[in-house]
N, C-alpha and C. Protein backbone atom coordinates (compact mmCIF):
# COMPACT_ATOMS: atom_id res chain seq x y z
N UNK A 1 -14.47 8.04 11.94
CA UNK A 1 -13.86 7.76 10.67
C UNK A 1 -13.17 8.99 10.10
N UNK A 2 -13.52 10.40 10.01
CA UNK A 2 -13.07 11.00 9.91
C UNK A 2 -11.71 11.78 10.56
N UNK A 3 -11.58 11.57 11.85
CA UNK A 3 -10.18 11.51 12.57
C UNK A 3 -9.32 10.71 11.70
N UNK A 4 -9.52 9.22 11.59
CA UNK A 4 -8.71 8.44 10.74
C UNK A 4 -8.30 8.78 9.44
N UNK A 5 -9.19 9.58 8.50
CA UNK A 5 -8.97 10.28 7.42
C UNK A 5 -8.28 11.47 7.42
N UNK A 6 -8.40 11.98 8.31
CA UNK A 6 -7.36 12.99 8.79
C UNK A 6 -6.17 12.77 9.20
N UNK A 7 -6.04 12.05 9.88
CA UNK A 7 -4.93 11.25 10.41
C UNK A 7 -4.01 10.96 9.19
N UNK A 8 -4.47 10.12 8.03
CA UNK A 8 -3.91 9.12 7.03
C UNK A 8 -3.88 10.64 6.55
N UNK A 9 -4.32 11.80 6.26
CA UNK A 9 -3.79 12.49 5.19
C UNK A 9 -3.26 13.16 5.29
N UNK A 10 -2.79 14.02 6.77
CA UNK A 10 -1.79 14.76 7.28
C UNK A 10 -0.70 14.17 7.50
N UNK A 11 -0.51 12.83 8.06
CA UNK A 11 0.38 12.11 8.27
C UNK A 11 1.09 11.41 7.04
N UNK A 12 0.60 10.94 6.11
CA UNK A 12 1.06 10.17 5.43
C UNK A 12 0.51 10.36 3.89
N UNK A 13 -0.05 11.39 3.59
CA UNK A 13 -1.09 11.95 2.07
C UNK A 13 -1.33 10.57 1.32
N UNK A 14 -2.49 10.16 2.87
CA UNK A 14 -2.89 8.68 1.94
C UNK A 14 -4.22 9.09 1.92
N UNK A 15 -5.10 9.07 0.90
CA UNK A 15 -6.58 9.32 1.17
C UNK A 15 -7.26 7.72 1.02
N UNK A 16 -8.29 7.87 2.03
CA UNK A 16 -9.15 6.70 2.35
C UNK A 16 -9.94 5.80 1.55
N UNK A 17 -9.96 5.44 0.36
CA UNK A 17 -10.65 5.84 -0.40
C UNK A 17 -10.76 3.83 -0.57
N UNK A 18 -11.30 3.83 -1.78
CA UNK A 18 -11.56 2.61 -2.16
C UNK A 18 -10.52 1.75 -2.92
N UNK A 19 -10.08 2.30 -3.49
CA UNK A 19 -8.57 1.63 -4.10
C UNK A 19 -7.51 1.44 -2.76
N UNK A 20 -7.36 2.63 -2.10
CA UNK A 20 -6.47 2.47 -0.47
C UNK A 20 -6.61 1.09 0.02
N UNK A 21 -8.21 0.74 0.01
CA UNK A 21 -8.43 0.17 0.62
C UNK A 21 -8.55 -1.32 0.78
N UNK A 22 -8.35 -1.46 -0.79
CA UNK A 22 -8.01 -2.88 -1.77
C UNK A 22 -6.67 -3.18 -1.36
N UNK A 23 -5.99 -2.02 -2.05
CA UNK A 23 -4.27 -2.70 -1.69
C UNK A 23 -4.18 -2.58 -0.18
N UNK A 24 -4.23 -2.12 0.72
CA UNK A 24 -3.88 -2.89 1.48
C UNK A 24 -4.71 -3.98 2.39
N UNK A 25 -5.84 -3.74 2.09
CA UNK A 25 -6.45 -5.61 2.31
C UNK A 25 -5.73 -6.66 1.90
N UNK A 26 -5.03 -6.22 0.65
CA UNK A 26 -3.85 -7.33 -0.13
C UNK A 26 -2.75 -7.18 0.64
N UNK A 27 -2.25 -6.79 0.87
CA UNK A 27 -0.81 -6.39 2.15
C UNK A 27 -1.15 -7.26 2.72
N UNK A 28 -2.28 -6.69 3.70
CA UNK A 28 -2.39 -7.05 4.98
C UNK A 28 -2.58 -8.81 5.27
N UNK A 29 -3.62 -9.46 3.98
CA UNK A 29 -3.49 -10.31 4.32
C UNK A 29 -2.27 -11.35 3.71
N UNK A 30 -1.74 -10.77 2.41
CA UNK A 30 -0.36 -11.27 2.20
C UNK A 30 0.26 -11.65 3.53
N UNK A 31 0.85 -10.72 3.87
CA UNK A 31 1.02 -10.77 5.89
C UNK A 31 1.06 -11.67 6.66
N UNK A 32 -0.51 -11.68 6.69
CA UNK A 32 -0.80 -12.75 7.64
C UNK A 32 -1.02 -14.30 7.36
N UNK A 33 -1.27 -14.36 5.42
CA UNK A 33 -0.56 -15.56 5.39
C UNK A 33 0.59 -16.21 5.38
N UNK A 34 1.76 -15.22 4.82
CA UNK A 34 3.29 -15.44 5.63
C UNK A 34 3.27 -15.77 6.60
N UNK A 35 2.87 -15.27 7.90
CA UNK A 35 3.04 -15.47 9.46
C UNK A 35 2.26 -17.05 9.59
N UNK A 36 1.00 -17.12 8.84
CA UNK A 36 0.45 -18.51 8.93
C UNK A 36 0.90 -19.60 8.13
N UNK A 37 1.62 -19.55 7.25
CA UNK A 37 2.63 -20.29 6.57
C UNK A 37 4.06 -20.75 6.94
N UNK A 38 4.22 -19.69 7.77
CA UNK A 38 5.70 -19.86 8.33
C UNK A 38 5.25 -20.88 9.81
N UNK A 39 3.77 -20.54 10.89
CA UNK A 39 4.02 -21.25 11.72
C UNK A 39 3.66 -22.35 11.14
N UNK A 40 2.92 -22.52 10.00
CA UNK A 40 2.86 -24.28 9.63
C UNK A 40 4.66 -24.84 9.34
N UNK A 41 4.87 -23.95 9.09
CA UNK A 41 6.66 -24.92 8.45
C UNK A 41 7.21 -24.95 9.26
N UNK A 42 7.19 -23.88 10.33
CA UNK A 42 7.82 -24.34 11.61
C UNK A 42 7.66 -25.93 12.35
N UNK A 43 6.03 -26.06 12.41
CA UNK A 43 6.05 -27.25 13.13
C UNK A 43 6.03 -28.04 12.29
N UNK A 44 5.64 -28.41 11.13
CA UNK A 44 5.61 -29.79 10.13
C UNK A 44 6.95 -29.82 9.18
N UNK A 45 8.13 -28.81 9.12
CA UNK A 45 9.07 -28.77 8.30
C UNK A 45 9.17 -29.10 6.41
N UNK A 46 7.50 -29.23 6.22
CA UNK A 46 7.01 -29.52 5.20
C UNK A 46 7.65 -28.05 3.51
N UNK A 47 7.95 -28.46 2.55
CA UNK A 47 8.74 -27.93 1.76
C UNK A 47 7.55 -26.78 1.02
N UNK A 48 5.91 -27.41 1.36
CA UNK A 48 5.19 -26.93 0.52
C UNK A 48 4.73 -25.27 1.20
N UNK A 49 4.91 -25.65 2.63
CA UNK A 49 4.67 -24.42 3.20
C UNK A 49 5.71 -23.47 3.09
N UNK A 50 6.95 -23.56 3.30
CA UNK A 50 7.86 -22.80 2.83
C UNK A 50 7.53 -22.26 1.49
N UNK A 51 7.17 -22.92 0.38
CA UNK A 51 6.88 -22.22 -0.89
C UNK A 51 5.94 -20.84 -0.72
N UNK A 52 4.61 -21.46 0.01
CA UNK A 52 3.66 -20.27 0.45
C UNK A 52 3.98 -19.44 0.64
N UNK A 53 5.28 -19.45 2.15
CA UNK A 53 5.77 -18.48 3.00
C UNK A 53 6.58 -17.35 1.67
N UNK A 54 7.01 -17.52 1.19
CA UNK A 54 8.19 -17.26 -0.44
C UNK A 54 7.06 -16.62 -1.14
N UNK A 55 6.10 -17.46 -1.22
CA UNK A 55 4.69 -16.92 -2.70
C UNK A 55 3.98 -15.21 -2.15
N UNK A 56 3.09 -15.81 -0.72
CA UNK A 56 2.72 -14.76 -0.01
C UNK A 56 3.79 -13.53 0.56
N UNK A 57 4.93 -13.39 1.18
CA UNK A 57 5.59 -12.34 1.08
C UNK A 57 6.12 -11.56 -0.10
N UNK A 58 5.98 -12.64 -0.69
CA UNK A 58 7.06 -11.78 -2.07
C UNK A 58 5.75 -10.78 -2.70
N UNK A 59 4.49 -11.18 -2.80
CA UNK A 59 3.08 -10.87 -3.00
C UNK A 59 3.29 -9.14 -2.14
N UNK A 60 3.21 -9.37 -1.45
CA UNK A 60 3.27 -8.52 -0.35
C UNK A 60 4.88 -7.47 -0.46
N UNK A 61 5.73 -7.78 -0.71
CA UNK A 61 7.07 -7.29 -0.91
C UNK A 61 6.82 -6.59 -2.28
N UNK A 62 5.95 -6.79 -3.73
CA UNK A 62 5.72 -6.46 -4.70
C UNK A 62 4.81 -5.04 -4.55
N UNK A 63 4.02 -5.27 -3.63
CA UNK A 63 3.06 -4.30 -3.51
C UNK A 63 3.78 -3.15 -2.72
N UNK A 64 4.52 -3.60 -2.12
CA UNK A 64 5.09 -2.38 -1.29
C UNK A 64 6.42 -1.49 -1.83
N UNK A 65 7.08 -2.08 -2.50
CA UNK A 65 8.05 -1.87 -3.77
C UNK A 65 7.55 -0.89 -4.41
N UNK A 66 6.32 -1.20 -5.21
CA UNK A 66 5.75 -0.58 -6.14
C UNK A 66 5.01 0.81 -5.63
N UNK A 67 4.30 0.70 -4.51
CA UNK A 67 3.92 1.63 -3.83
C UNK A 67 4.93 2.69 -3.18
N UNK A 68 6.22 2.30 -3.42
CA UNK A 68 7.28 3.33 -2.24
C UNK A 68 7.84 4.38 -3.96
N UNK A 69 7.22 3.87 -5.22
CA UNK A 69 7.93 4.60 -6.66
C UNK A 69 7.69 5.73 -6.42
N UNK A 70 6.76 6.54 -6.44
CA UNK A 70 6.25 8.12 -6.24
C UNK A 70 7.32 8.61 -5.28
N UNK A 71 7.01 7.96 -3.86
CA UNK A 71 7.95 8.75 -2.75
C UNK A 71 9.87 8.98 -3.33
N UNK A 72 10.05 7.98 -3.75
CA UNK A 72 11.37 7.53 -3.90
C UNK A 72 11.59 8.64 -5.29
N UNK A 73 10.90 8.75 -5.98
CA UNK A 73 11.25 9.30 -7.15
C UNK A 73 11.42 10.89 -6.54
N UNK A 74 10.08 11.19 -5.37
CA UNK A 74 9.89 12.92 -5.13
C UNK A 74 11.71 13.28 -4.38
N UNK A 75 11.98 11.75 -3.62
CA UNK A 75 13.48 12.66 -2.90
C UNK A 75 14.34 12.51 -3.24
N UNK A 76 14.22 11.57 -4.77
CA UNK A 76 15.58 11.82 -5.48
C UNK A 76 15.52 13.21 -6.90
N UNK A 77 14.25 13.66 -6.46
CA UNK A 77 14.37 14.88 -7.59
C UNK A 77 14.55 16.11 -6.93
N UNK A 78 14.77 17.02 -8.34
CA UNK A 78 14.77 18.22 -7.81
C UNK A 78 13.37 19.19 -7.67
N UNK A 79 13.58 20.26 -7.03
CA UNK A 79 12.64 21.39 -6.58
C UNK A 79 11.53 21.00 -7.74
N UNK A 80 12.01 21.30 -8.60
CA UNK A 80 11.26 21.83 -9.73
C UNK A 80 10.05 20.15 -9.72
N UNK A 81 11.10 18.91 -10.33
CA UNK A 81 11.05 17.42 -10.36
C UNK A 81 9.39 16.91 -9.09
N UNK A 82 9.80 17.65 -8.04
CA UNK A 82 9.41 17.72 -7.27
C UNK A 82 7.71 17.99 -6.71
N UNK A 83 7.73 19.56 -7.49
CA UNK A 83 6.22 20.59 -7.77
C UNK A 83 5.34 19.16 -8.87
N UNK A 84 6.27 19.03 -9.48
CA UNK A 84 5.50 18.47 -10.42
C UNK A 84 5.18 16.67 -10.53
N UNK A 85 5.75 16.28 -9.08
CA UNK A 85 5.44 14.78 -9.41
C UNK A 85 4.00 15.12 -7.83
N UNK A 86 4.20 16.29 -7.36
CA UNK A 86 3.42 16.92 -6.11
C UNK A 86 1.95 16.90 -6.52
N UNK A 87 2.08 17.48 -7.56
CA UNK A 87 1.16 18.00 -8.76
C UNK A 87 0.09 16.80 -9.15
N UNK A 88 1.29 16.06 -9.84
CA UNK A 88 0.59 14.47 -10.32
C UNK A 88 -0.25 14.12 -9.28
N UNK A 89 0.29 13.76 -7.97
CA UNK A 89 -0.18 12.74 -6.97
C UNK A 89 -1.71 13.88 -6.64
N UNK A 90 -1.46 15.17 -6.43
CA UNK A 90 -2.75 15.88 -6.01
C UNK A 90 -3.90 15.57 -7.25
N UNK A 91 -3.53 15.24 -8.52
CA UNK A 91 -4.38 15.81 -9.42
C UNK A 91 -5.18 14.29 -9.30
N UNK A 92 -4.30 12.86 -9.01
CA UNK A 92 -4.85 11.61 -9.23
C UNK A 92 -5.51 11.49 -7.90
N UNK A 93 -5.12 11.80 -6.62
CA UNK A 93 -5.80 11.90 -5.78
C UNK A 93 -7.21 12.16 -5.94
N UNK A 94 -6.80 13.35 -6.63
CA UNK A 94 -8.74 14.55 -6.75
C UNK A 94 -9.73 13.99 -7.59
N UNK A 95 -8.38 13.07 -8.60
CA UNK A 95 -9.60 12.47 -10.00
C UNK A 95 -10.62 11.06 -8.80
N UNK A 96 -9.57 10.32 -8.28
CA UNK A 96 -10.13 9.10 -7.32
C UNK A 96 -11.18 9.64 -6.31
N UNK A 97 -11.08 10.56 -5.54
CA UNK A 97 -12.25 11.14 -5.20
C UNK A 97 -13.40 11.91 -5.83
N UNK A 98 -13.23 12.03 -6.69
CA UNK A 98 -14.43 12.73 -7.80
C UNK A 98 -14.69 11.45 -8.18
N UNK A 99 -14.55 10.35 -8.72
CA UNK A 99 -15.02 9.16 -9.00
C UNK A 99 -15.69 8.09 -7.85
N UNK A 100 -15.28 8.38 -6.06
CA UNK A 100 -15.86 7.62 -5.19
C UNK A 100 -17.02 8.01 -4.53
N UNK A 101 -18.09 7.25 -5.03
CA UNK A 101 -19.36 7.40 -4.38
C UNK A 101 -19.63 7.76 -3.27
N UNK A 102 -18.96 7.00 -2.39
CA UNK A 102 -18.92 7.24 -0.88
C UNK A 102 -18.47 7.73 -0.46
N UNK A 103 -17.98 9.04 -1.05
CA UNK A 103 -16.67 9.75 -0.37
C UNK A 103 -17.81 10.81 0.70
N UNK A 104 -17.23 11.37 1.67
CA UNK A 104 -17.62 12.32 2.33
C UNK A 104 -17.03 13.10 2.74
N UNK A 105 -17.10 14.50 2.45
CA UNK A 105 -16.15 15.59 2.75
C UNK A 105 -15.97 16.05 4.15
């Protein structure tokens, strides 16, 4: 587990944590009810599954939108813009791990 935590935080400054781990349980299975919504409409051409397919991605399209704000904001700013949205994400990071029980260093 710790490789993987390493992994996610060198690679991508995602820490493991318990909120991580909510949203993307929600992704993930957003996801996979798209993919299971879409093969129902495939074979029954039914109007209600298409709605799903629309409900569950867009679910999933919301979360990922919202999650790309930080990144998107750090490379449209400047240096300075930058230190300090760096700043933010380290300081909320540190508060979420000072608050998770289970964390292990």
């Amino acid at each position: 587990m710790d490789k993987v935590r390493r992994f996610l935080w060198e690679k991508f400054g995602v820490t493991l944590d318990r909120e991580t781990r909510i949203v993307g349980s929600i992704v993930v299975l957003s996801i996979l009810a798209a993919v299971v919504f879409g093969i129902f409409f495939a074979i029954t051409h039914a109007t209600l599954f298409l709605l799903l397919v629309v409900l569950s991605a867009s679910a999933a399209g919301i979360v990922a939108i919202g999650s790309c704000y930080s990144s998107l904001s750090w490379s449209l700013g400047s240096k300075e813009e930058r230190k300090e949205i760096e700043e933010e994400i380290a300081l909320k990071q540190w508060r979420r791990r000072a608050r998770d029980t289970h964390y292990e260093p």
